[in-house]
N, C-alpha and C. Protein backbone atom coordinates (compact mmCIF):
# COMPACT_ATOMS: atom_id res chain seq x y z
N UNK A 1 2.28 11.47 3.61
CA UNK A 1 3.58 10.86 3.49
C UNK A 1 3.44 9.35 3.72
N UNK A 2 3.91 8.57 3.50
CA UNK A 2 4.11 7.35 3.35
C UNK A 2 5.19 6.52 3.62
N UNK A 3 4.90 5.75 4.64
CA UNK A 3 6.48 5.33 5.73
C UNK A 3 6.04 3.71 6.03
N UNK A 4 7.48 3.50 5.81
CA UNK A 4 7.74 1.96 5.98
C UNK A 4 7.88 1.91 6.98
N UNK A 5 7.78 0.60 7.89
CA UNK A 5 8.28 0.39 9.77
C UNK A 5 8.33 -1.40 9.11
N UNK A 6 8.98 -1.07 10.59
CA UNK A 6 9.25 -2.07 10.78
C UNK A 6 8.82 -3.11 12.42
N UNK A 7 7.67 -3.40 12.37
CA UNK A 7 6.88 -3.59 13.85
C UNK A 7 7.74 -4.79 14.31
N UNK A 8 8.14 -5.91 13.31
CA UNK A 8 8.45 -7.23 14.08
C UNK A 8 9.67 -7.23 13.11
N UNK A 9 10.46 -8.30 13.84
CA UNK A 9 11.42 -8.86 12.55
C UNK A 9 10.97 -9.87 11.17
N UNK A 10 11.40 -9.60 10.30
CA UNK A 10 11.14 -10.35 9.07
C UNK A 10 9.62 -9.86 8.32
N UNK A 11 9.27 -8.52 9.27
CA UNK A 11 8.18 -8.37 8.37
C UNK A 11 7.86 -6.68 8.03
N UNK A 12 7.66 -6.26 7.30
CA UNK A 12 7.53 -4.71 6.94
C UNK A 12 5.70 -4.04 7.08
N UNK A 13 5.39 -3.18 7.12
CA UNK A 13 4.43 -2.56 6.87
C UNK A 13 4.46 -1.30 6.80
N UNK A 14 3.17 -0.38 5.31
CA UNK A 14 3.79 0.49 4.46
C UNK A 14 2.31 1.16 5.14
N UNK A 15 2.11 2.45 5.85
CA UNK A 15 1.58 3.47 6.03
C UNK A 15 0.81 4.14 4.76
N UNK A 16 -0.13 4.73 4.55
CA UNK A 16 -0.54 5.49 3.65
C UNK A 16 -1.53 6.59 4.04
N UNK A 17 -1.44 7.47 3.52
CA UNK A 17 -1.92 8.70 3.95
C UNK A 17 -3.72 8.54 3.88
N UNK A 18 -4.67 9.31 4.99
CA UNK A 18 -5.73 8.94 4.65
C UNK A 18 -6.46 9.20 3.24
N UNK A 19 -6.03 10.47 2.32
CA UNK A 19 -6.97 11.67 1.87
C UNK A 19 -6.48 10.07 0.74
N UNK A 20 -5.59 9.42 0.44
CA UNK A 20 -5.16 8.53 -0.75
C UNK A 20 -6.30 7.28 -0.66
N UNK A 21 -5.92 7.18 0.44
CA UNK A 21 -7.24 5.66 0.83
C UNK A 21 -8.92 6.01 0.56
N UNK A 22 -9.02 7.30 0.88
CA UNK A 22 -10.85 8.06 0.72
C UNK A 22 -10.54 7.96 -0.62
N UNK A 23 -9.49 9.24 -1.64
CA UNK A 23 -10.25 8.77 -2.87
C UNK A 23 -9.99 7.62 -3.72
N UNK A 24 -9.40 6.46 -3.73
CA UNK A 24 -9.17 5.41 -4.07
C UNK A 24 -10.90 4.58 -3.46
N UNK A 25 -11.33 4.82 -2.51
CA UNK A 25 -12.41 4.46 -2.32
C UNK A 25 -12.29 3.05 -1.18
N UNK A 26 -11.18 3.15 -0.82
CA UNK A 26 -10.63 1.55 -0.36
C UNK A 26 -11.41 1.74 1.22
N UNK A 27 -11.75 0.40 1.98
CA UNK A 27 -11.86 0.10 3.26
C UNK A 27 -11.26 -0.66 3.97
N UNK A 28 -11.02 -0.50 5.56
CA UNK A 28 -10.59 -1.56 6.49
C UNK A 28 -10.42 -2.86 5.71
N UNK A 29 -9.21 -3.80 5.22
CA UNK A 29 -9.48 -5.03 5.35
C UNK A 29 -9.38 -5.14 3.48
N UNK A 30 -9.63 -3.90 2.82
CA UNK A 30 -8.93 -4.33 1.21
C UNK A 30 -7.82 -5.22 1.28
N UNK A 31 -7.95 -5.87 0.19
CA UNK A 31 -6.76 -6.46 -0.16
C UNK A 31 -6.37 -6.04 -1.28
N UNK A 32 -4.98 -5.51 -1.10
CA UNK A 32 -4.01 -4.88 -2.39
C UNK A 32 -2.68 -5.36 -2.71
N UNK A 33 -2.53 -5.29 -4.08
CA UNK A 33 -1.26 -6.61 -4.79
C UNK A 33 -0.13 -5.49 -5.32
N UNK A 34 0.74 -5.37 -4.90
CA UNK A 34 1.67 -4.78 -5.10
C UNK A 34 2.76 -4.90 -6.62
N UNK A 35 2.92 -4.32 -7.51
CA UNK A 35 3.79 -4.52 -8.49
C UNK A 35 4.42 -3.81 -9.27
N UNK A 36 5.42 -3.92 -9.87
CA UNK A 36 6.05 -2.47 -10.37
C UNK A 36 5.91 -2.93 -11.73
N UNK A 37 6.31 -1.11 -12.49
CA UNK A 37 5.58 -1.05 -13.76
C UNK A 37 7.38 -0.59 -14.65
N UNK A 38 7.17 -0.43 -15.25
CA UNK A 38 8.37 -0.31 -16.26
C UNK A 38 9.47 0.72 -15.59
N UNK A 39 9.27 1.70 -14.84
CA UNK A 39 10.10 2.40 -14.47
C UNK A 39 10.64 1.86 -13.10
N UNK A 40 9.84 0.88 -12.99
CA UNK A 40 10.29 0.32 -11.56
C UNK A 40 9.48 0.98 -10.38
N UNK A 41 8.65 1.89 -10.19
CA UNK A 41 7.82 2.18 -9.80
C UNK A 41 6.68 0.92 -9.01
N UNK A 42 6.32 1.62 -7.48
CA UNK A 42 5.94 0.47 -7.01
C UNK A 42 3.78 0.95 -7.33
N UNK A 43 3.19 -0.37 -7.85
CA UNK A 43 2.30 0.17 -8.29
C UNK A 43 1.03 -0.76 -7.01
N UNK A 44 0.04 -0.07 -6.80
CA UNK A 44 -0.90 -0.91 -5.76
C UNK A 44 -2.48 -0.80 -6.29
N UNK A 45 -2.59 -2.33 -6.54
CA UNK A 45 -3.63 -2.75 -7.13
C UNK A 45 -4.44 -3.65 -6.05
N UNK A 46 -5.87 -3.04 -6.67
CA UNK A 46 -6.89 -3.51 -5.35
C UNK A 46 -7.48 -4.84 -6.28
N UNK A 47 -7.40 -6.05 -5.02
CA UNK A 47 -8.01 -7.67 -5.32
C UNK A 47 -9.29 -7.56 -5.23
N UNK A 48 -9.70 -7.58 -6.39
CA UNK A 48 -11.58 -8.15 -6.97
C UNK A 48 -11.94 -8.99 -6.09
């Protein structure tokens, strides 16, 4: 599941489940660019 918080004011952070992060292949400290695609859908793209 995947949950927004809210730790401080003015700033958000988005949770993600582990089994998504293993097969995406991602580690501690990726950097990922957030953007939506035609349906409005939020899409997360990993920075080269």
């Amino acid at each position: 599941m995947v949950k927004i918080q809210n730790p401080k004011p003015g700033q958000f952070s988005i949770t993600l489940p582990l089994g998504i992060i293993k097969m995406k292949k991602w580690k501690k400290g990726t950097e990922l660019f957030p953007t939506l695609n035609e349906k409005g859908e939020v899409i997360l793209k990993q920075i080269e």
